[in-house]
N, C-alpha and C. Protein backbone atom coordinates (compact mmCIF):
# COMPACT_ATOMS: atom_id res chain seq x y z
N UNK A 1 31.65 -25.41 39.66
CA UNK A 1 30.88 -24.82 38.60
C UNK A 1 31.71 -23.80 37.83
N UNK A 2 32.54 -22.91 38.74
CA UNK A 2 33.30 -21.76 38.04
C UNK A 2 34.48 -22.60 37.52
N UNK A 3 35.18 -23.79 37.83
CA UNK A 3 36.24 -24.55 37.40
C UNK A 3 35.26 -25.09 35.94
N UNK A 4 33.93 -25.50 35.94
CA UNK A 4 33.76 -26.11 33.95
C UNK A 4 33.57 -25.27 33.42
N UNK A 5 32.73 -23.80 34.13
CA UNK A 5 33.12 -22.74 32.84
C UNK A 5 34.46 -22.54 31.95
N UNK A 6 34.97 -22.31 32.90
CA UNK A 6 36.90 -22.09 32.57
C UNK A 6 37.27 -23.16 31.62
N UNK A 7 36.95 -24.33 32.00
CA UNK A 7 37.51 -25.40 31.19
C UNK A 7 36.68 -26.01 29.61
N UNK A 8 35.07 -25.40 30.09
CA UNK A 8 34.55 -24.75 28.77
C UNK A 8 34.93 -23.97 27.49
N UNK A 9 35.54 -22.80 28.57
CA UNK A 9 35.94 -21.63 27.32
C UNK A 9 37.31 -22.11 26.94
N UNK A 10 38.08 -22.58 27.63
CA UNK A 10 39.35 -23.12 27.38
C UNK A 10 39.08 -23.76 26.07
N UNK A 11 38.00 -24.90 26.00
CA UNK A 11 38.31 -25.83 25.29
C UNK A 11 37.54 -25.01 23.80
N UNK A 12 36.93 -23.80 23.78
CA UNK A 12 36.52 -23.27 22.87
C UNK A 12 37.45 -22.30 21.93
N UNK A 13 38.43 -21.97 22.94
CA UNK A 13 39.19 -21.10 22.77
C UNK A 13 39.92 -21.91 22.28
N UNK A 14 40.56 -22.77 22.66
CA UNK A 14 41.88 -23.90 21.69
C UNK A 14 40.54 -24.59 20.44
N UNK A 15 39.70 -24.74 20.51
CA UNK A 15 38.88 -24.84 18.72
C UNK A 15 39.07 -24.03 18.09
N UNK A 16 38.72 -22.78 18.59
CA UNK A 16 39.05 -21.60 17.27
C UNK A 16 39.87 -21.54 16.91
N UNK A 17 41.13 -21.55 17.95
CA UNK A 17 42.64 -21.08 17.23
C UNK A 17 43.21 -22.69 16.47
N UNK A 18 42.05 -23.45 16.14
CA UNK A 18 42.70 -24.36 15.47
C UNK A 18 41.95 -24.24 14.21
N UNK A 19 41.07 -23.47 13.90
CA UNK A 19 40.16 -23.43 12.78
C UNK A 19 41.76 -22.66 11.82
N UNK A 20 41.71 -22.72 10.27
CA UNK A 20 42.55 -22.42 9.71
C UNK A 20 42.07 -20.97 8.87
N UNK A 21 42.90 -20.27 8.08
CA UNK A 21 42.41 -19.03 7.64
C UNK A 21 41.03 -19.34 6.82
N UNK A 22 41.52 -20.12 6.43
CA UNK A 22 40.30 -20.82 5.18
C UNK A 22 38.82 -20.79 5.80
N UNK A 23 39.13 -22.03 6.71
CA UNK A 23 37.85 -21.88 7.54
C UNK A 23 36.92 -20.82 8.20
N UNK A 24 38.23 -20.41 8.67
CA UNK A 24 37.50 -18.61 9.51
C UNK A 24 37.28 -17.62 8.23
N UNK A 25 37.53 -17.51 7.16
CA UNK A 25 37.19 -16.85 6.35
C UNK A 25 35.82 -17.33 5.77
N UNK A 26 35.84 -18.17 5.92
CA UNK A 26 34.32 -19.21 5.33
C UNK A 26 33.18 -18.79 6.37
N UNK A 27 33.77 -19.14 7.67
CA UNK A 27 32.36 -18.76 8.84
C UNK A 27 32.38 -17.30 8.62
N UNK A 28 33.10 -16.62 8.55
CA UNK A 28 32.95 -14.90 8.58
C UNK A 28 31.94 -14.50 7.18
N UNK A 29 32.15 -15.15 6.43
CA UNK A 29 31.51 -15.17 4.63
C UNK A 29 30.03 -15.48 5.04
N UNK A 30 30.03 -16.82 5.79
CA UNK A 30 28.27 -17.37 6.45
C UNK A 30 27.51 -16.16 7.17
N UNK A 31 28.43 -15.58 7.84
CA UNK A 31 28.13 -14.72 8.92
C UNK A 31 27.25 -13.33 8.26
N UNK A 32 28.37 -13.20 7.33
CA UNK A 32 28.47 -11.96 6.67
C UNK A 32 26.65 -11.75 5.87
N UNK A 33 26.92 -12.94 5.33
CA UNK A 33 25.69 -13.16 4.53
C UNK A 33 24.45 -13.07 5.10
N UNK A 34 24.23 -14.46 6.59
CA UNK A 34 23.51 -14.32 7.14
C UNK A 34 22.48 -12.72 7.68
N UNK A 35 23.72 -12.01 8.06
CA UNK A 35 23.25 -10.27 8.39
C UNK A 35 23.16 -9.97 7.54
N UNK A 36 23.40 -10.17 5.96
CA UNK A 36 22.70 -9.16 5.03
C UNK A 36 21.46 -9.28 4.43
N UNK A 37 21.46 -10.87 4.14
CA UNK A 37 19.94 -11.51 4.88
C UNK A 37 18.85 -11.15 5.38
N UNK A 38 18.96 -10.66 6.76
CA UNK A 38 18.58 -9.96 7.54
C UNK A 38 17.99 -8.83 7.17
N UNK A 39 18.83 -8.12 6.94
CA UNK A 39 18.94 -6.63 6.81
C UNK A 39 17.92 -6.50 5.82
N UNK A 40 18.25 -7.22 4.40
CA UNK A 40 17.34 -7.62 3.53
C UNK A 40 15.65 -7.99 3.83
N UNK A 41 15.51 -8.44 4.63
CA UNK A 41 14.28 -9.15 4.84
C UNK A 41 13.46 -8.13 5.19
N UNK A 42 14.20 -7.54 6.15
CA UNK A 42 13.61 -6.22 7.20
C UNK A 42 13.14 -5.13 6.09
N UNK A 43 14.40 -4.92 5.14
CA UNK A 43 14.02 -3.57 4.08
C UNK A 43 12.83 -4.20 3.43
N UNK A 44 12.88 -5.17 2.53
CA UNK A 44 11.84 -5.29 1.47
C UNK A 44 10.52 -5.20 2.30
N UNK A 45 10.50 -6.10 3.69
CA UNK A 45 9.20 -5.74 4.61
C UNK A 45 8.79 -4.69 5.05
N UNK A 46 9.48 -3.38 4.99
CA UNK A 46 8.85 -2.22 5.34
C UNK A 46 8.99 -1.80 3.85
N UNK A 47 9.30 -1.95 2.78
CA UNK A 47 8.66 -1.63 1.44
C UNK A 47 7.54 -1.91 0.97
N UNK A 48 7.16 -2.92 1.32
CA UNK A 48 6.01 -3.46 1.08
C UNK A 48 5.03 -3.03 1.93
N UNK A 49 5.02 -2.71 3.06
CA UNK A 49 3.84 -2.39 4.01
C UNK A 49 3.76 -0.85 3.16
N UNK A 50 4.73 -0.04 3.15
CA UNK A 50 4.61 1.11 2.49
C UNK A 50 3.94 1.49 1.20
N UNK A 51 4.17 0.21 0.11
CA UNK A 51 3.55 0.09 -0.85
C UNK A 51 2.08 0.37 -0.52
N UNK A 52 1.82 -1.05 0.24
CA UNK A 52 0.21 -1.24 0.83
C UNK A 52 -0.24 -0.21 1.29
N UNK A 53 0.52 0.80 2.01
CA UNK A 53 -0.13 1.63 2.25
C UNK A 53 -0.66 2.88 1.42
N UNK A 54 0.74 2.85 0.47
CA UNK A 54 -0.17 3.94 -0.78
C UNK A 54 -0.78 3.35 -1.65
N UNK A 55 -1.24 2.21 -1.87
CA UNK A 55 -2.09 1.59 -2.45
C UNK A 55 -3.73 1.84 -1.86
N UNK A 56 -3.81 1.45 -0.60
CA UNK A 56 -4.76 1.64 0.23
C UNK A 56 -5.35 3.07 0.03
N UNK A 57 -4.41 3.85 0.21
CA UNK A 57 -4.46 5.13 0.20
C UNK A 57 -4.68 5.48 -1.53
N UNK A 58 -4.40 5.24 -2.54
CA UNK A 58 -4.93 5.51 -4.35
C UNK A 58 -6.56 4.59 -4.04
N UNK A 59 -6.59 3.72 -3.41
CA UNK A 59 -7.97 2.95 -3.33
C UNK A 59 -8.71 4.13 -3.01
N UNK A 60 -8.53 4.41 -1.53
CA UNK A 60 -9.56 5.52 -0.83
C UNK A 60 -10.09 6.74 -1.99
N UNK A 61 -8.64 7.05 -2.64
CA UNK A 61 -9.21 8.04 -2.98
C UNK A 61 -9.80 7.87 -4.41
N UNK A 62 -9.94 6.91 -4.95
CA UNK A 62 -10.38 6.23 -6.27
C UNK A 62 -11.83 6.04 -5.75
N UNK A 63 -12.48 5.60 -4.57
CA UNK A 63 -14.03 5.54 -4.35
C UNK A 63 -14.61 6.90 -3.71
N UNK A 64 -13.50 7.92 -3.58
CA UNK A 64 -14.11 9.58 -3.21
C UNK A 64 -14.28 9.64 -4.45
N UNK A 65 -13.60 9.67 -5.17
CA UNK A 65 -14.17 10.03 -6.83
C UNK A 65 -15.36 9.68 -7.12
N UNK A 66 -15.32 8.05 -7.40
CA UNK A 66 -16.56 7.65 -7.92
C UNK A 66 -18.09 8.04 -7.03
N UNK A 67 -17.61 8.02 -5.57
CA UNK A 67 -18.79 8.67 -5.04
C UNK A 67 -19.67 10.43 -5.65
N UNK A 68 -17.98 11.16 -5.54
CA UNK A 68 -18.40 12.35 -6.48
C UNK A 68 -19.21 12.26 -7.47
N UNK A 69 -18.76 11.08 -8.47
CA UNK A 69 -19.59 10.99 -9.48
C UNK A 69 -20.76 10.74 -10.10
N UNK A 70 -20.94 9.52 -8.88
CA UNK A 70 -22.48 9.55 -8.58
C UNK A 70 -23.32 10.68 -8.23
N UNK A 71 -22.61 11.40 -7.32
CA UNK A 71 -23.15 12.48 -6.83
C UNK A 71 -23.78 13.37 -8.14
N UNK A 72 -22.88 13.65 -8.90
CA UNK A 72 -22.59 14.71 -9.71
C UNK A 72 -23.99 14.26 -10.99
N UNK A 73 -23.75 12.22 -11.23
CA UNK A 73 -25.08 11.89 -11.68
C UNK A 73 -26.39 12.29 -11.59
N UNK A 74 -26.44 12.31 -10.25
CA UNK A 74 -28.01 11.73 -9.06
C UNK A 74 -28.03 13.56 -9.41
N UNK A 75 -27.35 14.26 -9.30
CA UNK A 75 -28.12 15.79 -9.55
C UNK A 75 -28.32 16.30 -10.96
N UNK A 76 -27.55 15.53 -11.80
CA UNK A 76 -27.74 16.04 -12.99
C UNK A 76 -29.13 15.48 -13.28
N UNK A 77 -29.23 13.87 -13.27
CA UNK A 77 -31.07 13.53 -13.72
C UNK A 77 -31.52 14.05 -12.88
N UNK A 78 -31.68 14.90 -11.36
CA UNK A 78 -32.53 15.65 -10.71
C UNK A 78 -33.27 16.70 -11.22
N UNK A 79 -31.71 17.43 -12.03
CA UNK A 79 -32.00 18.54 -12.69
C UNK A 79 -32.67 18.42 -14.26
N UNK A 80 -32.68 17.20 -14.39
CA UNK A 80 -33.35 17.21 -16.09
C UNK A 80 -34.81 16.57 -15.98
N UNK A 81 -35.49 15.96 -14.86
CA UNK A 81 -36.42 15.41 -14.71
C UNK A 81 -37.48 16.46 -15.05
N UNK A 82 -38.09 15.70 -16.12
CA UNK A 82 -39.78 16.51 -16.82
C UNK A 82 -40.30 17.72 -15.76
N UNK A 83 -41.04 17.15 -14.54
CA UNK A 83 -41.56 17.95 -13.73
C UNK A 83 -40.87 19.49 -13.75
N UNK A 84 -39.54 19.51 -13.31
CA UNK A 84 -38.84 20.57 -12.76
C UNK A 84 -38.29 21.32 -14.11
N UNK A 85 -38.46 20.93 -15.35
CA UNK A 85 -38.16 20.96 -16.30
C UNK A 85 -39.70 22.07 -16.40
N UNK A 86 -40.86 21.33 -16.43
CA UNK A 86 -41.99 21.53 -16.94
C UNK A 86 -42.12 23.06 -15.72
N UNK A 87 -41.53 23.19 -15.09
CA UNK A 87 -41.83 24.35 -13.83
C UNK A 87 -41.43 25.50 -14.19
N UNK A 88 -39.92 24.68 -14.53
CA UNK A 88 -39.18 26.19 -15.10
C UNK A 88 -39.34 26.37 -16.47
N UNK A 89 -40.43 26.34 -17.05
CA UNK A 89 -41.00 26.69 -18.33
C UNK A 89 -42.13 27.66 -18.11
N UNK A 90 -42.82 27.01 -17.05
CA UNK A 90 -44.00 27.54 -16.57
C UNK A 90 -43.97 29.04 -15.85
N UNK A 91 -42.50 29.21 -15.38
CA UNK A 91 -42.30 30.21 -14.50
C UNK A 91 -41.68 31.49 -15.30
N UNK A 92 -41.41 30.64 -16.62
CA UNK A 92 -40.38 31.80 -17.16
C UNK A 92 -41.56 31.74 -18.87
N UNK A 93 -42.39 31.62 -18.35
CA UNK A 93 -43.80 31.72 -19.50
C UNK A 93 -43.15 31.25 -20.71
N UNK A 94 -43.08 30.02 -20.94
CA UNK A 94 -42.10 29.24 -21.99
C UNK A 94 -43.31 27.97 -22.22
N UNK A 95 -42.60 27.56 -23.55
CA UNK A 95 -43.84 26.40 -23.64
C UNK A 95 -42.45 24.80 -23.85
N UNK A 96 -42.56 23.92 -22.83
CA UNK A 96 -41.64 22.51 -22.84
C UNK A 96 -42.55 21.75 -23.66
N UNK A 97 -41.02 21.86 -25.10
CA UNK A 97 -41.11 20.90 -26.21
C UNK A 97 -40.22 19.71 -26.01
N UNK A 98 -40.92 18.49 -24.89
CA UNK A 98 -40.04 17.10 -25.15
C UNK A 98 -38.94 17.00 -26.20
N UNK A 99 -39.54 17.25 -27.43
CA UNK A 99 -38.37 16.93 -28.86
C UNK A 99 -37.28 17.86 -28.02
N UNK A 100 -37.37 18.61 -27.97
CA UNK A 100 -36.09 19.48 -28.00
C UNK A 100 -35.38 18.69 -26.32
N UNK A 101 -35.36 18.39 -25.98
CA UNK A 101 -34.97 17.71 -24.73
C UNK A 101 -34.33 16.73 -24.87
N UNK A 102 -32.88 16.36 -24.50
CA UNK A 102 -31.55 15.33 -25.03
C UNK A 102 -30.82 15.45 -23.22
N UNK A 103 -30.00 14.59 -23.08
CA UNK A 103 -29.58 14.54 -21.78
C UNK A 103 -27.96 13.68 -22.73
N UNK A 104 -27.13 14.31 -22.13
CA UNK A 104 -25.78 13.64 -22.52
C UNK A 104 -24.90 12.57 -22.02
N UNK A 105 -24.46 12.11 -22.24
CA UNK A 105 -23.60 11.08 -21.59
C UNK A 105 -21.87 11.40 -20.59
């Protein structure tokens, strides 16, 4: 078993040293590429998860807003609704003239 290893690497070792500059410059070029390849694949894939993640993250905070805004809605018609309108007229001895009553956009 330890005699075909030997005669394994032997016979690998007399291939290479028969490959010519040309050649070995060619597999080293494959090689070369292959790992930058690599390297490549890896970067743009953690760019992209990163992206996604501040994307995710402008999302989140794009529906805190709009929730605010609703919010900020739902109290403003709270605060303009007739009744509470008609109270604080009543309380501050005032007389509520509809006409004069506009709500903005």
């Amino acid at each position: 078993m330890v005699e075909k290893r030997e005669t394994t690497s032997q016979l690998l070792q007399a291939r290479i040293k028969r490959f010519s500059r040309v050649e070995k410059a060619f597999y080293l070029s494959i090689a070369i590429t292959a790992l930058v390849l690599a390297i490549s694949v890896v970067y743009m894939q953690t760019k992209l998860l990163q992206v996604q993640s501040d994307l995710t993250t402008v999302n989140r905070q794009i529906e805190e807003k709009k929730t605010e805004l609703d919010d900020a809605k739902q109290e403003v018609n709270e605060l303009i609704r007739s009744e509470r309108l008609a109270g604080v007229a009543d309380s501050q001895d005032l007389q509520l003239n509809n006409g004069n009553i506009r709500s903005a956009e």
